[in-house]
PDB file of N, CA and C in Angstrom:
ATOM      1  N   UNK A   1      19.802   6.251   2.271  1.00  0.00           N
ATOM      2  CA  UNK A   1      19.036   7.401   1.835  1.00  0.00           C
ATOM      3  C   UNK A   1      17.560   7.191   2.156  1.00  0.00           C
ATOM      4  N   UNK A   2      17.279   8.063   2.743  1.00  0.00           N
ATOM      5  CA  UNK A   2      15.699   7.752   3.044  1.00  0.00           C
ATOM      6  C   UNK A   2      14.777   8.600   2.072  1.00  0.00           C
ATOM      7  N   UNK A   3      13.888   7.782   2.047  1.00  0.00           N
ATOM      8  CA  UNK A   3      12.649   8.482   0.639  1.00  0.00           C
ATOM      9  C   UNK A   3      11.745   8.435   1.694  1.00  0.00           C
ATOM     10  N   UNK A   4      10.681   9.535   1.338  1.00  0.00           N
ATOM     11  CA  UNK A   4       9.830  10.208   1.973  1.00  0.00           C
ATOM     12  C   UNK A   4       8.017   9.329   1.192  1.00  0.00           C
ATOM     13  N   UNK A   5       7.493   8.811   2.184  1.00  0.00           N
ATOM     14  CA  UNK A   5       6.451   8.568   1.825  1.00  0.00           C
ATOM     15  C   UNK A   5       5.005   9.238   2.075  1.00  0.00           C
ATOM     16  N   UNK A   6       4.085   9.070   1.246  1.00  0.00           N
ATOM     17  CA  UNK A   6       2.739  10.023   1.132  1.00  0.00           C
ATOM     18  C   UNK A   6       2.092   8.771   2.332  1.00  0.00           C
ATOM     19  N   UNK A   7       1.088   9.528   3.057  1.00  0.00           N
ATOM     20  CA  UNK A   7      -0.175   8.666   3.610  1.00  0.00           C
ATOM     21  C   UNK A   7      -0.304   7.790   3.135  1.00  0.00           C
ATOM     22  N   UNK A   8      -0.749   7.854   1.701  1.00  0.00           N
ATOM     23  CA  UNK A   8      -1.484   7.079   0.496  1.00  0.00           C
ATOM     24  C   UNK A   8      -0.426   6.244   0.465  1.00  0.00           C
ATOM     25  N   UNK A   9       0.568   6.173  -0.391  1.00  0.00           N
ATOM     26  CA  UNK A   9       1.704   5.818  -0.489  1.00  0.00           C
ATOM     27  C   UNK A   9       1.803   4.429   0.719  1.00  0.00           C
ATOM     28  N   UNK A  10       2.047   4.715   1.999  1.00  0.00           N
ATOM     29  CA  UNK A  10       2.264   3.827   3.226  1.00  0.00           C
ATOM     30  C   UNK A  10       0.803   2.974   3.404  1.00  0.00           C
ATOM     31  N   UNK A  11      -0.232   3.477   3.063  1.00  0.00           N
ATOM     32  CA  UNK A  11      -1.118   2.776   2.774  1.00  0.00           C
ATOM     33  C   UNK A  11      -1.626   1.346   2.142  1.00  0.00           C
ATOM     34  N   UNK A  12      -1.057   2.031   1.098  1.00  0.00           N
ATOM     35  CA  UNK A  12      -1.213   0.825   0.009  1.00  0.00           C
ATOM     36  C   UNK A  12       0.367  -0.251  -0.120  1.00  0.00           C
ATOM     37  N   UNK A  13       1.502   0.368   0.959  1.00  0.00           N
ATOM     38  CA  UNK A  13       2.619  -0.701   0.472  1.00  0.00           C
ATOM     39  C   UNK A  13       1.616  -1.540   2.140  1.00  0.00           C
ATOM     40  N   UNK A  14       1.567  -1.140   3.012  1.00  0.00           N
ATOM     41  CA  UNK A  14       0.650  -1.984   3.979  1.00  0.00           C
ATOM     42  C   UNK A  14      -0.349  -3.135   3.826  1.00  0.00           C
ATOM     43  N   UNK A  15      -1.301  -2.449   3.400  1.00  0.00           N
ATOM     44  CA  UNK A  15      -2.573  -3.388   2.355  1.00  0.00           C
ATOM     45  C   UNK A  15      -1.780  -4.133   1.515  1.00  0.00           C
ATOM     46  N   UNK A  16      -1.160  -4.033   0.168  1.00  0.00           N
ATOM     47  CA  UNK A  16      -0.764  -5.014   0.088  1.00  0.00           C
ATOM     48  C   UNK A  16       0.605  -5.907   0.626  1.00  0.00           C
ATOM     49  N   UNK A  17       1.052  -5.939   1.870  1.00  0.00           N
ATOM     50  CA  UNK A  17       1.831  -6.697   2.319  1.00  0.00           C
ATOM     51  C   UNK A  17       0.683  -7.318   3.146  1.00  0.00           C
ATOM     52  N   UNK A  18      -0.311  -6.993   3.802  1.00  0.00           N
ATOM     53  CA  UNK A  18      -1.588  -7.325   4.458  1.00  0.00           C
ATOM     54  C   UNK A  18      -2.150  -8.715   3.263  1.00  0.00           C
ATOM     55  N   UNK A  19      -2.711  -7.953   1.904  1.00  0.00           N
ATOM     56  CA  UNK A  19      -3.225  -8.821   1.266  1.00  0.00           C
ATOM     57  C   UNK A  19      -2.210 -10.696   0.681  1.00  0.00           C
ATOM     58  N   UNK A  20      -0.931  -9.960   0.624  1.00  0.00           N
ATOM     59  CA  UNK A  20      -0.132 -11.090  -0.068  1.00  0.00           C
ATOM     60  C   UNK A  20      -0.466 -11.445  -1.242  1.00  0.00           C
ATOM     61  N   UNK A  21      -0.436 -12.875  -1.161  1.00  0.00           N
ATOM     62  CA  UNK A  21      -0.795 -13.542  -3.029  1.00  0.00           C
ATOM     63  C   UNK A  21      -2.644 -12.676  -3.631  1.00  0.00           C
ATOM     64  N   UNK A  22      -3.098 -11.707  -2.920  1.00  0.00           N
ATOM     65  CA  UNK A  22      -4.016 -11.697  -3.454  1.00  0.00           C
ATOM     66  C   UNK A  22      -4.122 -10.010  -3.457  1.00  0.00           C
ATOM     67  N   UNK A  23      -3.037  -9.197  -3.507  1.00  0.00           N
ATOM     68  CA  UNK A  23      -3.285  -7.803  -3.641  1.00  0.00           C
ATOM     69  C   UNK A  23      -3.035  -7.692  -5.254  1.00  0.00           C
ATOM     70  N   UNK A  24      -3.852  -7.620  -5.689  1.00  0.00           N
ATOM     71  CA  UNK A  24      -4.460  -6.988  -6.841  1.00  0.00           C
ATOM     72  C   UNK A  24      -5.215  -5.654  -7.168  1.00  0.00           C
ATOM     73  N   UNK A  25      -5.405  -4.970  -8.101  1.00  0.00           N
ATOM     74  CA  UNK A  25      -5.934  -2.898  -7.648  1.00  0.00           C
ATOM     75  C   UNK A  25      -7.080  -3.462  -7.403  1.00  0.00           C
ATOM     76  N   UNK A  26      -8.400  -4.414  -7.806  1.00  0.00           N
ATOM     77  CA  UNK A  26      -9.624  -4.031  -7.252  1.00  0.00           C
ATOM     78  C   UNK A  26      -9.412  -4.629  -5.354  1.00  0.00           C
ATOM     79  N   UNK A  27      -8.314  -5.173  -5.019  1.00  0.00           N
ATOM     80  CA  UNK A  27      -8.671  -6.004  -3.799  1.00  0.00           C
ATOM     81  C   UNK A  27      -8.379  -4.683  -2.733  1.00  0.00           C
ATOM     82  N   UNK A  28      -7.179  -3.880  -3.458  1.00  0.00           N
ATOM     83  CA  UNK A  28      -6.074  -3.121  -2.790  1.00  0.00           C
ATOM     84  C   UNK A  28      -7.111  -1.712  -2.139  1.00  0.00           C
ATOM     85  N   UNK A  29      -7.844  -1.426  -3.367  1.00  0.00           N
ATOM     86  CA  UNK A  29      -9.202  -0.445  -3.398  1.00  0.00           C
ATOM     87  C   UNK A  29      -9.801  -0.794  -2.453  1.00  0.00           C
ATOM     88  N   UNK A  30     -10.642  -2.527  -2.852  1.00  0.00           N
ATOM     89  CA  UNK A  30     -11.900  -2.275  -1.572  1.00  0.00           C
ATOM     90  C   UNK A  30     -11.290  -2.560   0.059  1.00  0.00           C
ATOM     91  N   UNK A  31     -10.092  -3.080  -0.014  1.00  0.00           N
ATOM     92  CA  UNK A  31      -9.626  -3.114   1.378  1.00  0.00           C
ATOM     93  C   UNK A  31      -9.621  -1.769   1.881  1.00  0.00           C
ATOM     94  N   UNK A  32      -8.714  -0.661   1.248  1.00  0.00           N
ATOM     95  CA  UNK A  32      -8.353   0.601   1.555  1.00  0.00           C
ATOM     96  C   UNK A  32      -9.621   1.299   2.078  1.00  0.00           C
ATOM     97  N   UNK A  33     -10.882   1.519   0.791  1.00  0.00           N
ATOM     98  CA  UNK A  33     -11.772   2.040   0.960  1.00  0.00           C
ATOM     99  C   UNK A  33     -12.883   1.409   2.541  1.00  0.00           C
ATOM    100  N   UNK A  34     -12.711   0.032   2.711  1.00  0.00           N
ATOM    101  CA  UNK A  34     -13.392  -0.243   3.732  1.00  0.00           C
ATOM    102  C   UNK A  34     -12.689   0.297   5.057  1.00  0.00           C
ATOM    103  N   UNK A  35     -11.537  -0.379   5.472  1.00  0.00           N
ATOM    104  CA  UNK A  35     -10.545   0.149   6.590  1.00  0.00           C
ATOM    105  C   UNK A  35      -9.901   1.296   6.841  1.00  0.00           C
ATOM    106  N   UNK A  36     -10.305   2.765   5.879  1.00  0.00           N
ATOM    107  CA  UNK A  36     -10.419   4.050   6.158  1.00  0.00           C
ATOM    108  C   UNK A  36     -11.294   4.672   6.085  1.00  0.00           C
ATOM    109  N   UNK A  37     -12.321   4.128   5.319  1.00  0.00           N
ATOM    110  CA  UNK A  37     -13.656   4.708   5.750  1.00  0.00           C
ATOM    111  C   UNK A  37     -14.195   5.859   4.645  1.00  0.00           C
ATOM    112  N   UNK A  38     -13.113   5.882   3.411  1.00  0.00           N
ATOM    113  CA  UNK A  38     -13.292   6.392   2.671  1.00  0.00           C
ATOM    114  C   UNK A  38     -13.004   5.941   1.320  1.00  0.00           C
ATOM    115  N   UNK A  39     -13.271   6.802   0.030  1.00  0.00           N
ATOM    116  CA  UNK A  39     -13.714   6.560  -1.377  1.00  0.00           C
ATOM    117  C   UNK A  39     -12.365   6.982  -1.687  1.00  0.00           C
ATOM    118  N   UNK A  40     -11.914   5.944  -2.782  1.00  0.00           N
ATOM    119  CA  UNK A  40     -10.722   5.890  -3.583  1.00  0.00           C
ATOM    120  C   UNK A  40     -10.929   5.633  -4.639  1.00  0.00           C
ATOM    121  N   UNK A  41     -10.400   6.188  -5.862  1.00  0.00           N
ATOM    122  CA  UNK A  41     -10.455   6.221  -6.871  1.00  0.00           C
ATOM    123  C   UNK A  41      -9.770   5.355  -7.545  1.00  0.00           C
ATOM    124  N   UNK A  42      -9.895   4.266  -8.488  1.00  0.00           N
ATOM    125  CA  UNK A  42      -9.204   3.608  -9.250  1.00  0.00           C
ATOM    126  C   UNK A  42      -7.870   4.617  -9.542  1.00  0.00           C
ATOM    127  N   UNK A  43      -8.315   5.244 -10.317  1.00  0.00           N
ATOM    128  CA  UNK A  43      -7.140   5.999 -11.042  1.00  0.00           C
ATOM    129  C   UNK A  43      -5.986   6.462 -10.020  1.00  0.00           C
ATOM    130  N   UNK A  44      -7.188   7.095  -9.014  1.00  0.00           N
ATOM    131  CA  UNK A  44      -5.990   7.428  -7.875  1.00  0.00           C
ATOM    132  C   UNK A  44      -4.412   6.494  -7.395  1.00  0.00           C
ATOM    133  N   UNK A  45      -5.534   5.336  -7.008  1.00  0.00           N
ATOM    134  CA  UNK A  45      -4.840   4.220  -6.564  1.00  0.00           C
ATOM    135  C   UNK A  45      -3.792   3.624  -7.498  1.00  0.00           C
ATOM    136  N   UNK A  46      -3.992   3.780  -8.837  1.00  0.00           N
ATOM    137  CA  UNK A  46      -2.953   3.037  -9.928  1.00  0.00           C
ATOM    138  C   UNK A  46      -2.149   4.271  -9.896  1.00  0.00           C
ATOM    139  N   UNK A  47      -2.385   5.182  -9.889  1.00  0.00           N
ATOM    140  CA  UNK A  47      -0.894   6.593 -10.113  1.00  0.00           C
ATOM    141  C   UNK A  47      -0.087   6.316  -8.684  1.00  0.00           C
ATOM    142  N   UNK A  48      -0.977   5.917  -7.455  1.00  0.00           N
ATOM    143  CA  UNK A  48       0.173   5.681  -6.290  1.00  0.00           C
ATOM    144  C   UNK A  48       1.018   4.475  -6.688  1.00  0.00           C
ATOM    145  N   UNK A  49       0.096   3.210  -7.310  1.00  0.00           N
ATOM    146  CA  UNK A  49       0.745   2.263  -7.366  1.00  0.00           C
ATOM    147  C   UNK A  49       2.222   2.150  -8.765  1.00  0.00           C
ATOM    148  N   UNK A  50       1.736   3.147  -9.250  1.00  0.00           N
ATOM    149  CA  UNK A  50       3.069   3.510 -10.458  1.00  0.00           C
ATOM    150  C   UNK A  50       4.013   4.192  -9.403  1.00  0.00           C
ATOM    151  N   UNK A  51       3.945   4.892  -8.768  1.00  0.00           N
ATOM    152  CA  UNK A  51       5.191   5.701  -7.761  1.00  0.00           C
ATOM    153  C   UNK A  51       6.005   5.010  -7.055  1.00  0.00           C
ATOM    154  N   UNK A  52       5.051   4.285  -6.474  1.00  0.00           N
ATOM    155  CA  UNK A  52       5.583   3.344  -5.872  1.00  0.00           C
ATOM    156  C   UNK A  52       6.665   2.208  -6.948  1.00  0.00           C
ATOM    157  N   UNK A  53       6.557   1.667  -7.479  1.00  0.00           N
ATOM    158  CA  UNK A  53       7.153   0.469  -8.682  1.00  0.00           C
ATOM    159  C   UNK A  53       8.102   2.207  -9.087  1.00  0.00           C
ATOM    160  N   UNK A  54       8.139   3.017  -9.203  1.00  0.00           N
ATOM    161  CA  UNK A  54       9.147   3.284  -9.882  1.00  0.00           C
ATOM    162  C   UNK A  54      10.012   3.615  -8.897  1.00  0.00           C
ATOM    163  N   UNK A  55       9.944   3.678  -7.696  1.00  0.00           N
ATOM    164  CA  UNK A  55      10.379   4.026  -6.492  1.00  0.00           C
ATOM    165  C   UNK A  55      11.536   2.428  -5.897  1.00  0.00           C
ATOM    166  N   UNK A  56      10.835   1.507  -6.426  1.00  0.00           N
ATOM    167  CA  UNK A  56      11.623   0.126  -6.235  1.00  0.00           C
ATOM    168  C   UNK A  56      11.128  -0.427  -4.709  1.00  0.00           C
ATOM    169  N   UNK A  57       9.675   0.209  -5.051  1.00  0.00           N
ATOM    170  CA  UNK A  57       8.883  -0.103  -3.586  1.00  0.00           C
ATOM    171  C   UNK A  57       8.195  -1.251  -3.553  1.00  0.00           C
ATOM    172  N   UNK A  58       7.235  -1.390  -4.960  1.00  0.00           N
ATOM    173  CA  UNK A  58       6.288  -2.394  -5.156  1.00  0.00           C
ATOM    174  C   UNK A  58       7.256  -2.873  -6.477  1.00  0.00           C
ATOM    175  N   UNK A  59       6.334  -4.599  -6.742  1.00  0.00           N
ATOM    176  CA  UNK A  59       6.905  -5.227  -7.818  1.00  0.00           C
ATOM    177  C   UNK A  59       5.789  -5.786  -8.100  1.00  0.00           C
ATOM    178  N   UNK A  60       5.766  -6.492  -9.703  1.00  0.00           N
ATOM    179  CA  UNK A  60       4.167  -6.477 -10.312  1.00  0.00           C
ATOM    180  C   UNK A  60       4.386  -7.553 -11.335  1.00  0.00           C
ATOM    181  N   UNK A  61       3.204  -8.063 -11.613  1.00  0.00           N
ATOM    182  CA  UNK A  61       3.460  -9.656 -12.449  1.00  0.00           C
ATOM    183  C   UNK A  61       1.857  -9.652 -12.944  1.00  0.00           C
ATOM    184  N   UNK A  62       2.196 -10.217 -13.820  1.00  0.00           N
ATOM    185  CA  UNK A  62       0.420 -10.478 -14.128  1.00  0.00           C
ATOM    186  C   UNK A  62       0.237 -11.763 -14.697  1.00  0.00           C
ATOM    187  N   UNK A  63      -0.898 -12.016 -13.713  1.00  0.00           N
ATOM    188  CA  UNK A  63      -1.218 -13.497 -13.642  1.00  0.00           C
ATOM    189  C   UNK A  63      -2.248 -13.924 -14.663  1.00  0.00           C
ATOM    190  N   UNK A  64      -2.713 -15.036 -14.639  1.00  0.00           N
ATOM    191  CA  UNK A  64      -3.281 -15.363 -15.506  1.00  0.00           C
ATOM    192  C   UNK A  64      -4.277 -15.305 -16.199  1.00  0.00           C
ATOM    193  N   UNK A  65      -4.802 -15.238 -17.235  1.00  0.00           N
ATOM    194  CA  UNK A  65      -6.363 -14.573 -18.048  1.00  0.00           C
ATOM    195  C   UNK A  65      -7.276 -15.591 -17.027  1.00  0.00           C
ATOM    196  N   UNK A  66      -8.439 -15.219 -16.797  1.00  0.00           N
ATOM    197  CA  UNK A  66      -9.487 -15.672 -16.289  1.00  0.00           C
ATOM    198  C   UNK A  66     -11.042 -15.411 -17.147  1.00  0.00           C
ATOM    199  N   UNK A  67     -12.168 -15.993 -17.097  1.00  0.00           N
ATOM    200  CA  UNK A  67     -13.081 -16.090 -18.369  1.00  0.00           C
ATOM    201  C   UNK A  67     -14.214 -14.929 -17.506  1.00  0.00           C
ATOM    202  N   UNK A  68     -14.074 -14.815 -15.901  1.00  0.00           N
ATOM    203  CA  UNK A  68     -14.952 -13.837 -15.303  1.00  0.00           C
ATOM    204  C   UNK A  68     -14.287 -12.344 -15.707  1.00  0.00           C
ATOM    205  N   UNK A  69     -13.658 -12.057 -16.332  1.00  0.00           N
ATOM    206  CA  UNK A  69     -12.610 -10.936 -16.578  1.00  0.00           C
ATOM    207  C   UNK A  69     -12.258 -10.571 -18.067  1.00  0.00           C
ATOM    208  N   UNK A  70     -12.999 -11.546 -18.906  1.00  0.00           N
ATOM    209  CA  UNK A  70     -13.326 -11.243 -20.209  1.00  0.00           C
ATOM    210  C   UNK A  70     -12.118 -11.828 -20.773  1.00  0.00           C
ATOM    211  N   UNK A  71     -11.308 -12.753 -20.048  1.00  0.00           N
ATOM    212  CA  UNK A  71      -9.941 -12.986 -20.742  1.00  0.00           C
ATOM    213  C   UNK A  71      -8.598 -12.382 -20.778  1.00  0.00           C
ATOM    214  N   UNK A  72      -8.669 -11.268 -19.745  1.00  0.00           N
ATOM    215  CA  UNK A  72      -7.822 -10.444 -19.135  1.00  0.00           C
ATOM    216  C   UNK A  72      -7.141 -10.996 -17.860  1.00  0.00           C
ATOM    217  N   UNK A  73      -5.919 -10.108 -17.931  1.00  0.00           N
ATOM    218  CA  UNK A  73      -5.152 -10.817 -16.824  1.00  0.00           C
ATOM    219  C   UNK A  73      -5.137  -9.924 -15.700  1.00  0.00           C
ATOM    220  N   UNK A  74      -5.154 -10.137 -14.117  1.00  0.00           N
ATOM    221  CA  UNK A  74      -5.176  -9.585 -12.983  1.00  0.00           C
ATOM    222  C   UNK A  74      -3.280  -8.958 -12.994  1.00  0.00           C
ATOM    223  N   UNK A  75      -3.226  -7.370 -12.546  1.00  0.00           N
ATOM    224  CA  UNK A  75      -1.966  -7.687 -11.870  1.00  0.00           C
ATOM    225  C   UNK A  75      -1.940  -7.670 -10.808  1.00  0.00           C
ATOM    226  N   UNK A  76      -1.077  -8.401 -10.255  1.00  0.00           N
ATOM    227  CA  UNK A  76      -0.841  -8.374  -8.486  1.00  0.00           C
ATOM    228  C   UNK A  76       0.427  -8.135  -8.484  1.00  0.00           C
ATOM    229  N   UNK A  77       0.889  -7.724  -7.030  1.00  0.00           N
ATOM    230  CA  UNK A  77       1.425  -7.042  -6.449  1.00  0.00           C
ATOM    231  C   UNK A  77       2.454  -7.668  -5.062  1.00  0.00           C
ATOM    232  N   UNK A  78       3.954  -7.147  -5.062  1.00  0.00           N
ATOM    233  CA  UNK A  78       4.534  -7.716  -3.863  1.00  0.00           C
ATOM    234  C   UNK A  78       5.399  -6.125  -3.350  1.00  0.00           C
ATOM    235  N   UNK A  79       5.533  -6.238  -1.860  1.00  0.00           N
ATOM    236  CA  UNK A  79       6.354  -5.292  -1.418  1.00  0.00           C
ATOM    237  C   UNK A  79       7.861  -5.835  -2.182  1.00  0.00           C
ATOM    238  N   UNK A  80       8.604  -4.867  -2.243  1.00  0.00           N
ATOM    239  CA  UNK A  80      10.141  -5.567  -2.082  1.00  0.00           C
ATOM    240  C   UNK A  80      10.552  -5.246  -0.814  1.00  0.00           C
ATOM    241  N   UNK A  81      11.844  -5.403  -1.006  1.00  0.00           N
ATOM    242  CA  UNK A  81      13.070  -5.372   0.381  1.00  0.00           C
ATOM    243  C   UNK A  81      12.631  -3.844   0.568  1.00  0.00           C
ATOM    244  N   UNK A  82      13.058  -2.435  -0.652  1.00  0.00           N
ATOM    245  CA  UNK A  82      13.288  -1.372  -0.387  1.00  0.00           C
ATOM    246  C   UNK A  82      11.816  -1.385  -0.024  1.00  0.00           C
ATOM    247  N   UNK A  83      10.800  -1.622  -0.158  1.00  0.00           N
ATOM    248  CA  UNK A  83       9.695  -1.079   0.493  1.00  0.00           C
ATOM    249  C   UNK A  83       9.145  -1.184   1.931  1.00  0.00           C
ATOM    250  N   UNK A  84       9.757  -2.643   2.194  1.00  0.00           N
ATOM    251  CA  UNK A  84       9.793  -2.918   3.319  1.00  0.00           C
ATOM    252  C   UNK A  84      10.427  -2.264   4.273  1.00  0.00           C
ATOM    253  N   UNK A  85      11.813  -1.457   4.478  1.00  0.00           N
ATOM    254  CA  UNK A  85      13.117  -0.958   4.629  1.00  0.00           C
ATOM    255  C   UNK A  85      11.777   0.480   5.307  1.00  0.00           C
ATOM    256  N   UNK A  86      11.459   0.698   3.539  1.00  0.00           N
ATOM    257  CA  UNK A  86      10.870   2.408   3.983  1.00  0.00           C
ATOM    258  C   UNK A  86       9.616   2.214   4.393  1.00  0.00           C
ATOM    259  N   UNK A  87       8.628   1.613   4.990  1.00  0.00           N
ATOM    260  CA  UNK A  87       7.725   1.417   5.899  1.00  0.00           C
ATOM    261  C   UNK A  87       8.428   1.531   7.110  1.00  0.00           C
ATOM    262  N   UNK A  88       9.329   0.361   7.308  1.00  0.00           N
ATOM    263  CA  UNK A  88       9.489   0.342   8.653  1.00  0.00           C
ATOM    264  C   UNK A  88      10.720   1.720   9.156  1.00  0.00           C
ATOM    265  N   UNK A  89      11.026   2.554   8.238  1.00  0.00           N
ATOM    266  CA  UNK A  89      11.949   3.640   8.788  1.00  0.00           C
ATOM    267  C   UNK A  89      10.336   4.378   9.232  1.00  0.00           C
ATOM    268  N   UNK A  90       9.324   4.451   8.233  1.00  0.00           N
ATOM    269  CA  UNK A  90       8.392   5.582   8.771  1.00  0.00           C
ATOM    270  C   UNK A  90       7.732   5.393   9.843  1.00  0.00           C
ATOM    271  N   UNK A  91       7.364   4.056  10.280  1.00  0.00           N
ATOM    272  CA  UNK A  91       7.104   3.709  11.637  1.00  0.00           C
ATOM    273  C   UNK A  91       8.068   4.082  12.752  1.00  0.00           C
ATOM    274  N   UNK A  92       9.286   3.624  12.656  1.00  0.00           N
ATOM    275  CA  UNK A  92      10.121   3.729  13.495  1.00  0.00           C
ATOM    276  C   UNK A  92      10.352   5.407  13.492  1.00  0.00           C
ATOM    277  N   UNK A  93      10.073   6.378  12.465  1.00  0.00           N
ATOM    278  CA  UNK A  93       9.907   7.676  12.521  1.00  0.00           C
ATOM    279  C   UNK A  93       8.671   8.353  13.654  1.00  0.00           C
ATOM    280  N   UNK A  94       7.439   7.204  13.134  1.00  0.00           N
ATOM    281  CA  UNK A  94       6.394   8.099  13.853  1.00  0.00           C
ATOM    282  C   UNK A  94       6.256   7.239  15.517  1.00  0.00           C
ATOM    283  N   UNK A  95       6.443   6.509  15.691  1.00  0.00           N
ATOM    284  CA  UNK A  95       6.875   5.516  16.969  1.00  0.00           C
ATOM    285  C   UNK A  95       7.655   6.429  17.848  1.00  0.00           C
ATOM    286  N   UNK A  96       9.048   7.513  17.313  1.00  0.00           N
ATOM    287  CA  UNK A  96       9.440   8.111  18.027  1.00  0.00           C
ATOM    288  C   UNK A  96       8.857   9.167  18.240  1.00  0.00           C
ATOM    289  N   UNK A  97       8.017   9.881  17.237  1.00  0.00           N
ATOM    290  CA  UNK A  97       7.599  11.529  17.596  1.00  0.00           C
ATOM    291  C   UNK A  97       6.247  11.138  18.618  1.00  0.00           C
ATOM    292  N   UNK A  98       5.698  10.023  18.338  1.00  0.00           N
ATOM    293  CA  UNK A  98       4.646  10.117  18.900  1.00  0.00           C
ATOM    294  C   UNK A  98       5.327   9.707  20.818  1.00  0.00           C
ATOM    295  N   UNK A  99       6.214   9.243  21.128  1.00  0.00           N
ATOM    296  CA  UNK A  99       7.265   9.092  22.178  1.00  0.00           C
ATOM    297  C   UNK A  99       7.205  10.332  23.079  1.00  0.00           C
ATOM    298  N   UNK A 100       7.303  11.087  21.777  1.00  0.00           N
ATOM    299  CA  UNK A 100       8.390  12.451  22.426  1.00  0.00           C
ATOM    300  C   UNK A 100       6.912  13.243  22.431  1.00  0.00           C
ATOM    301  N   UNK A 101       6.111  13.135  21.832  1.00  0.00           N
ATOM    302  CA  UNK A 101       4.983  13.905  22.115  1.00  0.00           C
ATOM    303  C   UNK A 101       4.151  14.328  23.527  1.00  0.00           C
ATOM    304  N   UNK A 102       3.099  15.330  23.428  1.00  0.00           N
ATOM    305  CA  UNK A 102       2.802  15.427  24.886  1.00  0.00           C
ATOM    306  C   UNK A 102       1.212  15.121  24.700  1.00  0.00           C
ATOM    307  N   UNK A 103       0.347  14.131  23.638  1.00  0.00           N
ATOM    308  CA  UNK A 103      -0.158  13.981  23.528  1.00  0.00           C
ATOM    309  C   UNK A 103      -0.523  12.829  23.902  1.00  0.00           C
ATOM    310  N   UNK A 104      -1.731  12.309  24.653  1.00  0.00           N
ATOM    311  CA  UNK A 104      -2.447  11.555  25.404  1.00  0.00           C
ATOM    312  C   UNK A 104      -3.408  10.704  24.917  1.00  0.00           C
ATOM    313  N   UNK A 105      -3.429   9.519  24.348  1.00  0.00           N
ATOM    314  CA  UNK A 105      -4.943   9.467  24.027  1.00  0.00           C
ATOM    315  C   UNK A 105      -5.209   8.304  24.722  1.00  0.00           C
ATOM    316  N   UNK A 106      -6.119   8.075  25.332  1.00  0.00           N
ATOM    317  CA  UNK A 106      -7.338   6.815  25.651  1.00  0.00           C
ATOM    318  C   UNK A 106      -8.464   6.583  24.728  1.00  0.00           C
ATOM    319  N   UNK A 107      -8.261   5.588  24.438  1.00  0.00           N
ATOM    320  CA  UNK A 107      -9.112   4.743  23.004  1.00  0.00           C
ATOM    321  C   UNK A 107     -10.226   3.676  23.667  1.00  0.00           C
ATOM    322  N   UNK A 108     -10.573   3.790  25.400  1.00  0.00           N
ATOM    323  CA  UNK A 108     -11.612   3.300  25.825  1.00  0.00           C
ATOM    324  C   UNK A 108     -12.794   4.068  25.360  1.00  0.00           C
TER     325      UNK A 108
END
């Protein structure tokens, strides 16, 4: 069964398979926000990252209190299998249209 993913969505299961042991929401944010070139919203970013986990896309653990963090714990973040699965169907989705397309680009 294939599930349909948002921009956002493919974004952030990317970034953090990109980040690994260290995708956490502030890392997941400033990566996103630097390498698109645009402003993301905390809140934004945690409602994708709930869709995702209920989706059986992302999986979540929270690590340990730290004293720069007031004694609070970071959560971080792993793709699973199914997330992995539905990245690579949407690639292998846009890999073909862009195939079959009659569009041209040179990126010199």
């Amino acid at each position: 069964m294939k599930t349909y993913l948002g921009e956002l969505e493919e974004l952030v299961l990317l970034t953090v398979a990109m980040l690994g042991a260290e995708a956490y929401g502030v890392s997941i944010q400033q990566d996103l926000e630097s390498r698109c070139n645009r402003s993301l919203s905390i809140g934004a970013l945690h409602s994708t990252i709930t869709r995702l986990e209920e989706k059986g896309f992302l999986k979540s653990w929270l690590g340990g209190a730290t004293p720069e963090r007031g004694g609070r714990s970071k959560r971080f973040y792993e793709v699973t299998q199914a997330g992995k699965r539905a990245v690579a169907e949407v690639k292998t989705m846009r890999d073909e249209l862009w195939s079959l397309s009659k569009i041209k680009i040179s990126l010199k």
